[in-house]
C-alpha atoms as a PDB file:
ATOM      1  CA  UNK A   1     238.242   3.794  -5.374  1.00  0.00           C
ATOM      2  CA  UNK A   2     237.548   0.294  -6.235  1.00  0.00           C
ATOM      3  CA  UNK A   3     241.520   0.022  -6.040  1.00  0.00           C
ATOM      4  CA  UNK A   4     241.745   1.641  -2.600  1.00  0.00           C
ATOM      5  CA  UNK A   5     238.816  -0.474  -0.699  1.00  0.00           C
ATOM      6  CA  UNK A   6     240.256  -3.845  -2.389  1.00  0.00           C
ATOM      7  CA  UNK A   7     243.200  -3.373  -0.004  1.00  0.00           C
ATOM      8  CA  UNK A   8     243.140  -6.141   2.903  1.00  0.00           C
ATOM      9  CA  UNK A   9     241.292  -4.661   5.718  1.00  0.00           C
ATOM     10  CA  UNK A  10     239.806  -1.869   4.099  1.00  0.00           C
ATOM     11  CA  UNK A  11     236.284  -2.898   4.340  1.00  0.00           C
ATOM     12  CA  UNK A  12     234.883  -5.058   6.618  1.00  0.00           C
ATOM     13  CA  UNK A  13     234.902  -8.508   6.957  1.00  0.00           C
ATOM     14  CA  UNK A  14     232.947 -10.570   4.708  1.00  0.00           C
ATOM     15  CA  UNK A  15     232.620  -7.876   1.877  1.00  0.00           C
ATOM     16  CA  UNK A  16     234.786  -9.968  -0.466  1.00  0.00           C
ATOM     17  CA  UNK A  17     232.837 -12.837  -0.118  1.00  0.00           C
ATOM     18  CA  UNK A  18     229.588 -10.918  -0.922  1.00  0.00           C
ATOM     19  CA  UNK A  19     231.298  -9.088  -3.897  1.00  0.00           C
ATOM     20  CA  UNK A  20     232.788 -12.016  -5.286  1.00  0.00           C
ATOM     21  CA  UNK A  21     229.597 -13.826  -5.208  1.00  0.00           C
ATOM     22  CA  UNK A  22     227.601 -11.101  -6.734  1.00  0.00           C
ATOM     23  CA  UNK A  23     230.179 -10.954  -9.513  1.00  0.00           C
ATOM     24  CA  UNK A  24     229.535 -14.450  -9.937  1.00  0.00           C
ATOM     25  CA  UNK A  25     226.271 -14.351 -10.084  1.00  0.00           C
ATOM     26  CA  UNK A  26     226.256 -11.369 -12.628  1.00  0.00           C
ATOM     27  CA  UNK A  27     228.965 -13.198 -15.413  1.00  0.00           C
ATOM     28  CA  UNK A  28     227.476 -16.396 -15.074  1.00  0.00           C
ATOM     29  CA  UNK A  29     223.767 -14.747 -16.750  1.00  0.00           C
ATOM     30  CA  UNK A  30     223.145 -15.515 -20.280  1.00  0.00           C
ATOM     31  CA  UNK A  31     223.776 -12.495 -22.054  1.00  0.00           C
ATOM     32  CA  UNK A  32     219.994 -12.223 -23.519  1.00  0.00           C
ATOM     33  CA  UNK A  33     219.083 -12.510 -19.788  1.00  0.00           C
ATOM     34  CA  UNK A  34     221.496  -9.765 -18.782  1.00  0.00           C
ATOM     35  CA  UNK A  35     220.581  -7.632 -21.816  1.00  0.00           C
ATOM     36  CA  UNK A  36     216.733  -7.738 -20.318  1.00  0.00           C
ATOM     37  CA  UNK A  37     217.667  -6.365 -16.703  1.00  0.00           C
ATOM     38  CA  UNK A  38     220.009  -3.926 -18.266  1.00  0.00           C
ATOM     39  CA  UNK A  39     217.019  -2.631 -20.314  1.00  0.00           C
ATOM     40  CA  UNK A  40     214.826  -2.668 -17.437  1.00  0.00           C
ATOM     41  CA  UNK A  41     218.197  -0.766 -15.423  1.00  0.00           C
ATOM     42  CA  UNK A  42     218.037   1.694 -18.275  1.00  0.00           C
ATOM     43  CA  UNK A  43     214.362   2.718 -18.004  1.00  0.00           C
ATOM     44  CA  UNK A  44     214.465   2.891 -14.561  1.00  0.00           C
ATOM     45  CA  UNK A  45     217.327   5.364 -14.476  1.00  0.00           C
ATOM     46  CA  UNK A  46     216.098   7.758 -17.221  1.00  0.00           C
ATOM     47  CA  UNK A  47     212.049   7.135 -15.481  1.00  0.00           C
ATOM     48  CA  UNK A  48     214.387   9.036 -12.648  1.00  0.00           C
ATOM     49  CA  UNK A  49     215.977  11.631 -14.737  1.00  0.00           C
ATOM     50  CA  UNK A  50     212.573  12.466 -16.226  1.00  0.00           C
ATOM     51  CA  UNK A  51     210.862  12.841 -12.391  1.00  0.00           C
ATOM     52  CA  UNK A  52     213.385  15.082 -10.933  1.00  0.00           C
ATOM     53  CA  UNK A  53     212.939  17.313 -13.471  1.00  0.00           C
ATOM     54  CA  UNK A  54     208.834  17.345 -12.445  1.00  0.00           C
ATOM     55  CA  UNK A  55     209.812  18.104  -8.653  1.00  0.00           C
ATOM     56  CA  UNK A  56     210.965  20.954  -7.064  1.00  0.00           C
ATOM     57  CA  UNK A  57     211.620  20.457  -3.368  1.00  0.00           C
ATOM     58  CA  UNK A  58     214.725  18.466  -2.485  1.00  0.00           C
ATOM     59  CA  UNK A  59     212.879  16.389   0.203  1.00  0.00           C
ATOM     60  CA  UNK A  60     211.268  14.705  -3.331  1.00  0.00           C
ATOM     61  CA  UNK A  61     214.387  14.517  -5.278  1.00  0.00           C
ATOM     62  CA  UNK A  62     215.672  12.458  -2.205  1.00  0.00           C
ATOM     63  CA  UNK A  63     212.747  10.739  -2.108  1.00  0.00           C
ATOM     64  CA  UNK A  64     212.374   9.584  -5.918  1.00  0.00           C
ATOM     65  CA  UNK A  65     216.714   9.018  -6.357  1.00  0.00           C
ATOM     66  CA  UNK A  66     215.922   6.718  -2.979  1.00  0.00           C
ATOM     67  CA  UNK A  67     212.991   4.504  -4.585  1.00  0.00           C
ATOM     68  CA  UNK A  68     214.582   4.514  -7.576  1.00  0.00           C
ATOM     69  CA  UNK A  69     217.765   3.080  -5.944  1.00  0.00           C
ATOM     70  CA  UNK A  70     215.981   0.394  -4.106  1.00  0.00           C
ATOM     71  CA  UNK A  71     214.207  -0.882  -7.188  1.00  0.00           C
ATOM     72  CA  UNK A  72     217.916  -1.734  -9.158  1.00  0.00           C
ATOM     73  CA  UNK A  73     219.640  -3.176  -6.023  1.00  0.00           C
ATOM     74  CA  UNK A  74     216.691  -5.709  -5.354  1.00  0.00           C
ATOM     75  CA  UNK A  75     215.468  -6.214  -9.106  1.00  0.00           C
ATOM     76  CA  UNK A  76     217.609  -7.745 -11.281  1.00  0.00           C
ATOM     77  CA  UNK A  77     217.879  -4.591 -13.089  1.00  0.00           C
ATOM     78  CA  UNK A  78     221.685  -3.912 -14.205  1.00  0.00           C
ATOM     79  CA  UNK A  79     223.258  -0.254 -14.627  1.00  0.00           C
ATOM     80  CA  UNK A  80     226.500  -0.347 -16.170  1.00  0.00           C
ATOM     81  CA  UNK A  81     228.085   2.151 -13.310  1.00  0.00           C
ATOM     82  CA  UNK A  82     226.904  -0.400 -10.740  1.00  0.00           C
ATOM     83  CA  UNK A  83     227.279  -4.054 -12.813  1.00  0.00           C
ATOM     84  CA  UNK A  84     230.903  -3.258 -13.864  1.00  0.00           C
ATOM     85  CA  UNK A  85     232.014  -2.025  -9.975  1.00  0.00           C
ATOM     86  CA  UNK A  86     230.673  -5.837  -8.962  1.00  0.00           C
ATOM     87  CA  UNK A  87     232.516  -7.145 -11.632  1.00  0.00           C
ATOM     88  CA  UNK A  88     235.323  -5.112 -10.896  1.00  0.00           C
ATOM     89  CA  UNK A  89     236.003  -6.043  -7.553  1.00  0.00           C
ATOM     90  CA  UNK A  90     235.681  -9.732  -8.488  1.00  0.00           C
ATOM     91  CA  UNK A  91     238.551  -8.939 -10.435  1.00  0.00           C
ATOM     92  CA  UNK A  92     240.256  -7.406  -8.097  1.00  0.00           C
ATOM     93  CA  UNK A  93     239.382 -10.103  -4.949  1.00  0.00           C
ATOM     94  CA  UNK A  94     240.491 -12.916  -7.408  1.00  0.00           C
ATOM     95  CA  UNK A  95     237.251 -14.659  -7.852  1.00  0.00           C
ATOM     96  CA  UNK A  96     238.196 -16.019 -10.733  1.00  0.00           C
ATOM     97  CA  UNK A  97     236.870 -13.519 -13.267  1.00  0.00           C
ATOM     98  CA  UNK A  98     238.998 -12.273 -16.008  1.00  0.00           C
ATOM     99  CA  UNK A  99     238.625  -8.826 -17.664  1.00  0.00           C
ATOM    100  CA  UNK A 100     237.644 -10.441 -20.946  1.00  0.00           C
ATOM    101  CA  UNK A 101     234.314 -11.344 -18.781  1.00  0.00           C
ATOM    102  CA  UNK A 102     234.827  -7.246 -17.775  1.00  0.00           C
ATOM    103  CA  UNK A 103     234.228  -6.550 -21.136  1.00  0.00           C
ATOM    104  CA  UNK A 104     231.869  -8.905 -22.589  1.00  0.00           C
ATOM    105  CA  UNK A 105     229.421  -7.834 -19.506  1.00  0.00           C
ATOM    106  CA  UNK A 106     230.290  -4.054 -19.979  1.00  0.00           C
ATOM    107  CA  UNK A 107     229.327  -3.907 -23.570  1.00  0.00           C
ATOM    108  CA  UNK A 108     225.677  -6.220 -22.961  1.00  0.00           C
ATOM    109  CA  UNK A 109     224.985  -4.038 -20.020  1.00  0.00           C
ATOM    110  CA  UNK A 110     225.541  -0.851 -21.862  1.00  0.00           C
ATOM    111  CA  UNK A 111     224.042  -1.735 -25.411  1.00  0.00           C
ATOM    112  CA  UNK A 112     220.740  -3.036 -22.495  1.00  0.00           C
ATOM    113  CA  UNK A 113     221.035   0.731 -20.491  1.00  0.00           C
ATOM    114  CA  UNK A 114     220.716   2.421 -23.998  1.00  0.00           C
ATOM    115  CA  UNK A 115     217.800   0.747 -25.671  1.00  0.00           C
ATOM    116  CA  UNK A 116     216.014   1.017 -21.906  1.00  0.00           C
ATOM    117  CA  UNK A 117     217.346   4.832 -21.428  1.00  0.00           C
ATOM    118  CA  UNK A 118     217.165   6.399 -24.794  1.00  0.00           C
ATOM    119  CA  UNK A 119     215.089   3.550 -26.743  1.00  0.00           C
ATOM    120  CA  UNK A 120     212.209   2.800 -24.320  1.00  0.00           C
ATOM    121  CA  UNK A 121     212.270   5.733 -21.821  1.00  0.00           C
ATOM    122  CA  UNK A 122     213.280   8.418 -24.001  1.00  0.00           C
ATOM    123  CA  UNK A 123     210.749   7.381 -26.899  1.00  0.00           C
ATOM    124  CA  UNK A 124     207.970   7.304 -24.560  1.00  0.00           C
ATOM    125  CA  UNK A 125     208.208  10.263 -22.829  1.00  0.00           C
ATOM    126  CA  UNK A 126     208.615  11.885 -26.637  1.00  0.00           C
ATOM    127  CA  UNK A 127     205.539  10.299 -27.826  1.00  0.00           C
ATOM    128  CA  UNK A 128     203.787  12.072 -24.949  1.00  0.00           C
ATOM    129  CA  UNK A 129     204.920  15.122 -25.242  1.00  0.00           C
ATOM    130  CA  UNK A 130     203.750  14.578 -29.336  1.00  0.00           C
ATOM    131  CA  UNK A 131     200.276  13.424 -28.015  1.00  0.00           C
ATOM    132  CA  UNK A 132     200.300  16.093 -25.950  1.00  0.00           C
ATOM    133  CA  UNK A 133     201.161  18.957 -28.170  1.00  0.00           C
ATOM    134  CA  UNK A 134     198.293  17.985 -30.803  1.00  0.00           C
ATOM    135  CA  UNK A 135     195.637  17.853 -28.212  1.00  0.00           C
ATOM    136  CA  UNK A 136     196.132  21.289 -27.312  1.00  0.00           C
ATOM    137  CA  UNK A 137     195.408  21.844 -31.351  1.00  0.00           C
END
């Protein structure tokens, strides 16, 4: 898709400018500093995985996937998905970026989503459960 909307007219005017810049503003991180919102993205998105499974109506499933959603687009909080379609369409618009940068990004961003997802999230939320289970003892 990222293809199909980088054709010239395809979305509106000013997008490339704001996409470019954004991928700009993503490379240009130091990659400790990117590897810290990428944790924080990876908490985050498992925190949501973990709440819809403690709702049942899909007014709250809305609800939590929307609040969720608002915290990584205004924290600095990467997810891979979202970083590397930024990126992506820098490449693509000719900001400058080169897929080496792609890469580099993709594999801080992801090695960041999996100690916040499975390292932090995933580790808490099993520590509970143990604490849990030996209270009922």
């Amino acid at each position: 898709m990222a293809v199909v909307l980088s054709v010239s007219g395809a979305l509106p005017p000013g997008t490339e400018t704001a996409l470019t810049t954004t991928a700009a503003e993503i490379v240009s991180r130091r990659p400790l500093a990117e590897f810290a919102d990428s944790i924080a993205g990876g908490v985050l998105v498992t925190l949501l995985s973990f709440l819809l499974l403690s709702v049942d109506s899909d007014v709250s499933r809305i609800v939590l996937a929307y609040g969720v959603g608002v915290l990584l687009a205004l924290g600095p909080f990467d997810h891979v998905v979202v970083t590397m379609l930024h990126i992506f369409f820098g490449v693509l618009f000719e900001g400058g970026f080169t897929l080496s940068a792609l890469v580099e990004t993709t594999v801080v961003v992801t090695a960041g989503n999996l100690v916040g997802g499975i390292g932090v999230g995933t580790t808490t939320h099993i520590a509970q459960t143990h604490g849990a289970r030996q209270s009922d003892e």
